[in-house]
N, C-alpha and C. Protein backbone atom coordinates (compact mmCIF):
# COMPACT_ATOMS: atom_id res chain seq x y z
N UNK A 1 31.52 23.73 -0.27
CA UNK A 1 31.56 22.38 0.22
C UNK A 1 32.24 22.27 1.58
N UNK A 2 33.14 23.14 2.11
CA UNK A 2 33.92 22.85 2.80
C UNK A 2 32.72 22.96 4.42
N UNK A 3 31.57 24.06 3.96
CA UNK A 3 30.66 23.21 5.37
C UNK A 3 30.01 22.26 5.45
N UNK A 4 29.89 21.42 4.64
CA UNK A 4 29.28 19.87 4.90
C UNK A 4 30.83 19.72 5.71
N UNK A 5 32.02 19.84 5.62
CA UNK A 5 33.01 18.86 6.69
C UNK A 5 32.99 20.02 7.86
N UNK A 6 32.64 20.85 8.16
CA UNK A 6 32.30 21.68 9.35
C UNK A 6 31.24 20.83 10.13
N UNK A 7 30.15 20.28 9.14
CA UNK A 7 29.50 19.69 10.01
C UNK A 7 29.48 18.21 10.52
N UNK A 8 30.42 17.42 10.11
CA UNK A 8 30.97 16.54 10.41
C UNK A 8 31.53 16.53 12.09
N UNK A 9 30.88 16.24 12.96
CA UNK A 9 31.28 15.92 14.66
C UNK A 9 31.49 15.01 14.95
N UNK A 10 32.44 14.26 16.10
CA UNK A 10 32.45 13.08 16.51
C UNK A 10 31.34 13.36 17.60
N UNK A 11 30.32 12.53 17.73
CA UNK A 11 29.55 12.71 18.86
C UNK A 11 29.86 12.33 20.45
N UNK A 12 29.55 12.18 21.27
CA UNK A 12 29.90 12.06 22.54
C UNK A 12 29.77 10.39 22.37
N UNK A 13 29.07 9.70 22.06
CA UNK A 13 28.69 8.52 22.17
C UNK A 13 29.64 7.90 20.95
N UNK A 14 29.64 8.32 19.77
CA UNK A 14 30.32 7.87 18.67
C UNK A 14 31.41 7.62 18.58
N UNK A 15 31.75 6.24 18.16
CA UNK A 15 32.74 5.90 18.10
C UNK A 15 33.91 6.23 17.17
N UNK A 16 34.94 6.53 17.01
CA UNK A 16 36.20 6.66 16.02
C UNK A 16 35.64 6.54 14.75
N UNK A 17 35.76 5.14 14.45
CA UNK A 17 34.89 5.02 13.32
C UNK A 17 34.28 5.68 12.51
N UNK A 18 33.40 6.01 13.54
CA UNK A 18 31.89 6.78 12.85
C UNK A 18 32.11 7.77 12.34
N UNK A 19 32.92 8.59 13.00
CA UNK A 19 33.49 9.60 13.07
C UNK A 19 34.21 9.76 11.22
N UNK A 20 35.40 8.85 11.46
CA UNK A 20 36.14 9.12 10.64
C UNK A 20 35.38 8.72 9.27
N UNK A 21 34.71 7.75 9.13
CA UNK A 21 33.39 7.24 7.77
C UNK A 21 33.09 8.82 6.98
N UNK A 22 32.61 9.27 8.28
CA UNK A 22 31.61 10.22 7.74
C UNK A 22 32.22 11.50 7.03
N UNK A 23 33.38 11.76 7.85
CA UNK A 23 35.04 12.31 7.78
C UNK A 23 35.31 12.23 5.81
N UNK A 24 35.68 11.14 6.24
CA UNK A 24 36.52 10.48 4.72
C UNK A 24 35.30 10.68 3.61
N UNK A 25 33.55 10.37 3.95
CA UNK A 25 32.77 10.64 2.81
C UNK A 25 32.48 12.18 2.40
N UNK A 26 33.04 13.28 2.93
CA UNK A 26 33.19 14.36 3.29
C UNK A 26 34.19 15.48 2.22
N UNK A 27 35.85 13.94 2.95
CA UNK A 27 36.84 14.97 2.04
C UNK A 27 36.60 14.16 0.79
N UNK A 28 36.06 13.09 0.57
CA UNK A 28 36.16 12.55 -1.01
C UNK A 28 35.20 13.30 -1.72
N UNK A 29 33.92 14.21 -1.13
CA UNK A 29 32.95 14.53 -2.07
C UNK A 29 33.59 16.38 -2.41
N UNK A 30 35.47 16.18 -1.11
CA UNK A 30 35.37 17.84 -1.55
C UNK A 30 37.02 17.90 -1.54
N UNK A 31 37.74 16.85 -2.98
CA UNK A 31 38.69 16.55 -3.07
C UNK A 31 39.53 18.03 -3.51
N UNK A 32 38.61 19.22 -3.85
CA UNK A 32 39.29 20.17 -4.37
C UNK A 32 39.85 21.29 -2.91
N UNK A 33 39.44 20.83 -2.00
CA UNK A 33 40.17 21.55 -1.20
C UNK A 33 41.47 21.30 -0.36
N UNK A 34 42.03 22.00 -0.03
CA UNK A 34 43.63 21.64 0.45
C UNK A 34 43.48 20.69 1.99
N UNK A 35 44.70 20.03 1.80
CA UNK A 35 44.67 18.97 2.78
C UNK A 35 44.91 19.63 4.19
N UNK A 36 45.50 20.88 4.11
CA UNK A 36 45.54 21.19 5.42
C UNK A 36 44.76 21.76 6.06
N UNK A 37 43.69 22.59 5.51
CA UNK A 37 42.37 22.63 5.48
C UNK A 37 41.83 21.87 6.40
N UNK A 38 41.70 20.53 5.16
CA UNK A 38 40.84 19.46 6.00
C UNK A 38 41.56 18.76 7.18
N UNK A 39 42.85 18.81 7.31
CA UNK A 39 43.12 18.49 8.90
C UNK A 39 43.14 19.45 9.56
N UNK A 40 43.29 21.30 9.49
CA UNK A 40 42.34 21.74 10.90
C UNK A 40 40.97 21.28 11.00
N UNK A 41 40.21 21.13 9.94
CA UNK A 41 39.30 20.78 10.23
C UNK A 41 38.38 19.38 11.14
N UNK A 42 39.40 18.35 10.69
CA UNK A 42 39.39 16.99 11.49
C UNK A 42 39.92 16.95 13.00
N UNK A 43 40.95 18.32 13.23
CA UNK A 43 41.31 18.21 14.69
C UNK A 43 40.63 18.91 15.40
N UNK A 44 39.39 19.62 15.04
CA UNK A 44 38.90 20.43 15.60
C UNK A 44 37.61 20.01 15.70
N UNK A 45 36.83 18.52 15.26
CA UNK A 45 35.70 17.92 15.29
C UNK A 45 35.94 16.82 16.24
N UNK A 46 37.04 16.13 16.80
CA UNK A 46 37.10 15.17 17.31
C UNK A 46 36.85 14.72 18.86
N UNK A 47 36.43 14.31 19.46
CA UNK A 47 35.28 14.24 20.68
C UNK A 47 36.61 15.03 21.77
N UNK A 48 36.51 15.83 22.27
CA UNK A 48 37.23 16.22 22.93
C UNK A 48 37.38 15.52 24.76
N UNK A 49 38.67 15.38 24.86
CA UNK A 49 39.17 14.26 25.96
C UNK A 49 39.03 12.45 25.72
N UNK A 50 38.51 12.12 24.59
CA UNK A 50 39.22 11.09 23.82
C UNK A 50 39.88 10.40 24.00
N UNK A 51 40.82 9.35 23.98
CA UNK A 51 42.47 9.29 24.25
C UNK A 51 43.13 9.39 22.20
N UNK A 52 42.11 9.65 21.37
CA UNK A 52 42.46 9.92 19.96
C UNK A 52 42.96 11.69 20.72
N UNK A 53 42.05 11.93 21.00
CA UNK A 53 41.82 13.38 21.04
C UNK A 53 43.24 13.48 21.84
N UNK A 54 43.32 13.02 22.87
CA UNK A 54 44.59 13.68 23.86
C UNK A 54 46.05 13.42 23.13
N UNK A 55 46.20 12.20 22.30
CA UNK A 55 47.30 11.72 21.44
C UNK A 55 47.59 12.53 20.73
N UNK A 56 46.71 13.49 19.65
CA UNK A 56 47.26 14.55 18.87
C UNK A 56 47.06 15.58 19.03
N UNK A 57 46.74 15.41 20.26
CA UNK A 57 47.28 16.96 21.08
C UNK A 57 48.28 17.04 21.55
N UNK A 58 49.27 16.28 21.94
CA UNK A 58 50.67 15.58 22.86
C UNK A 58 51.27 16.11 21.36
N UNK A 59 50.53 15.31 20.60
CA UNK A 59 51.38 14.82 19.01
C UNK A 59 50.90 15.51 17.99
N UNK A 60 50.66 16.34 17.59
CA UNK A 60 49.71 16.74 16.96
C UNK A 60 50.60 16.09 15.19
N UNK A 61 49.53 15.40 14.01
CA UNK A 61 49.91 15.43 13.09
C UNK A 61 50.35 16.58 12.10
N UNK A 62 51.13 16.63 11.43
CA UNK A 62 51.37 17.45 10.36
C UNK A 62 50.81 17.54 9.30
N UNK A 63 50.05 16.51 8.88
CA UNK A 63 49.84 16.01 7.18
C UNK A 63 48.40 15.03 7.39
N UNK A 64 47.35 15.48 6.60
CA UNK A 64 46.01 14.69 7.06
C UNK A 64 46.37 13.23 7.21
N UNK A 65 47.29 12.66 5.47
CA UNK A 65 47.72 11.45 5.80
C UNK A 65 48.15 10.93 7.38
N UNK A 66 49.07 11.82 8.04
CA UNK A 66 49.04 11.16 9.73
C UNK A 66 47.96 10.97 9.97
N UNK A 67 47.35 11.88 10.29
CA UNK A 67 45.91 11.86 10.45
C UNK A 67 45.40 10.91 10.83
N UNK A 68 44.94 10.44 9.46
CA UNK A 68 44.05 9.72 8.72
C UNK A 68 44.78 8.29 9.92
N UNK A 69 46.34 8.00 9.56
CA UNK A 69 46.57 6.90 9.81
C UNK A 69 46.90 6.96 11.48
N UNK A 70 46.83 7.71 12.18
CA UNK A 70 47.29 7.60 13.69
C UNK A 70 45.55 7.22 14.20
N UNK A 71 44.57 7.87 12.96
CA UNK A 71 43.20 7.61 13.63
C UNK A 71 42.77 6.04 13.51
N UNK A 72 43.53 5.65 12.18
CA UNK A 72 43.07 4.41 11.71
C UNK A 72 44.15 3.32 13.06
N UNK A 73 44.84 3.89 14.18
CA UNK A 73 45.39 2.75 14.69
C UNK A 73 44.26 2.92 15.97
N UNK A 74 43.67 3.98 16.22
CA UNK A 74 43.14 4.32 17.40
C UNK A 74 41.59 3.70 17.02
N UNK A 75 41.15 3.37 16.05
CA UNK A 75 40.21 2.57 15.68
C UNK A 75 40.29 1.40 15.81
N UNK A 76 41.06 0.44 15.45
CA UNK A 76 41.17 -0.42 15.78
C UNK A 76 41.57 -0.71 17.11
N UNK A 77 42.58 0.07 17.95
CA UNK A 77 42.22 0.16 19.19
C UNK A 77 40.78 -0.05 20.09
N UNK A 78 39.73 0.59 19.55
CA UNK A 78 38.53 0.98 19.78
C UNK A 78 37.94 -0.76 19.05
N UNK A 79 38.11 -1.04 18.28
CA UNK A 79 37.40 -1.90 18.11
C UNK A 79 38.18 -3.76 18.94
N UNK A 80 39.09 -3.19 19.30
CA UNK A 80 39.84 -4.78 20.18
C UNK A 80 39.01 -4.76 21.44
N UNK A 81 38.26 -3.57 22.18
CA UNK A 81 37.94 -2.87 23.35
C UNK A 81 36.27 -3.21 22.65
N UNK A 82 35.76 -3.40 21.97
CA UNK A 82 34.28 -3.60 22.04
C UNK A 82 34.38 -5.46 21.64
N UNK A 83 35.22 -6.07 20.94
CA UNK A 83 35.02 -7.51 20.87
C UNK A 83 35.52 -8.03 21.90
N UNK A 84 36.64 -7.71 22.59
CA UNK A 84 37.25 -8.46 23.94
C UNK A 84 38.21 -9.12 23.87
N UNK A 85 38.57 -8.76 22.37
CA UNK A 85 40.09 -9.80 22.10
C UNK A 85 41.18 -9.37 22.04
């Protein structure tokens, strides 16, 4: 299982989001593998030069949970930047 999340990419065009959806339907269908695992694996799919991407590289998380949640602020970031508010 662990290459269905190999093949998990943020695309050039794709947004955070998308990214992380597809991410999260990924590690839930492959809960038996270790979490640290799946965060080399998440830091190593993410659109490279980014400002997600450059943040946990400065910062890099320890624990997917960071992860998960430094991505979930940079999403919503991403989404204040497509409504205008």
């Amino acid at each position: 299982m662990e290459a269905n999340l190999k093949l998990v990419r943020q695309g050039l065009e794709e947004p955070l989001r998308g990214y992380n959806s597809g991410f999260n339907k990924e590690v839930r269908a492959n809960d038996n593998l270790q979490s640290g695992v799946m965060l080399i694996l998440a830091k190593d799919d993410v659109k490279e030069g980014s400002p997600f991407f450059i943040s946990i590289s400065k910062t890099p998380p320890n624990t997917l949970e960071e992860f998960l949640k430094k991505a979930k602020k940079y999403i919503n970031y991403e989404n204040v930047l497509e409504t205008g508010n």
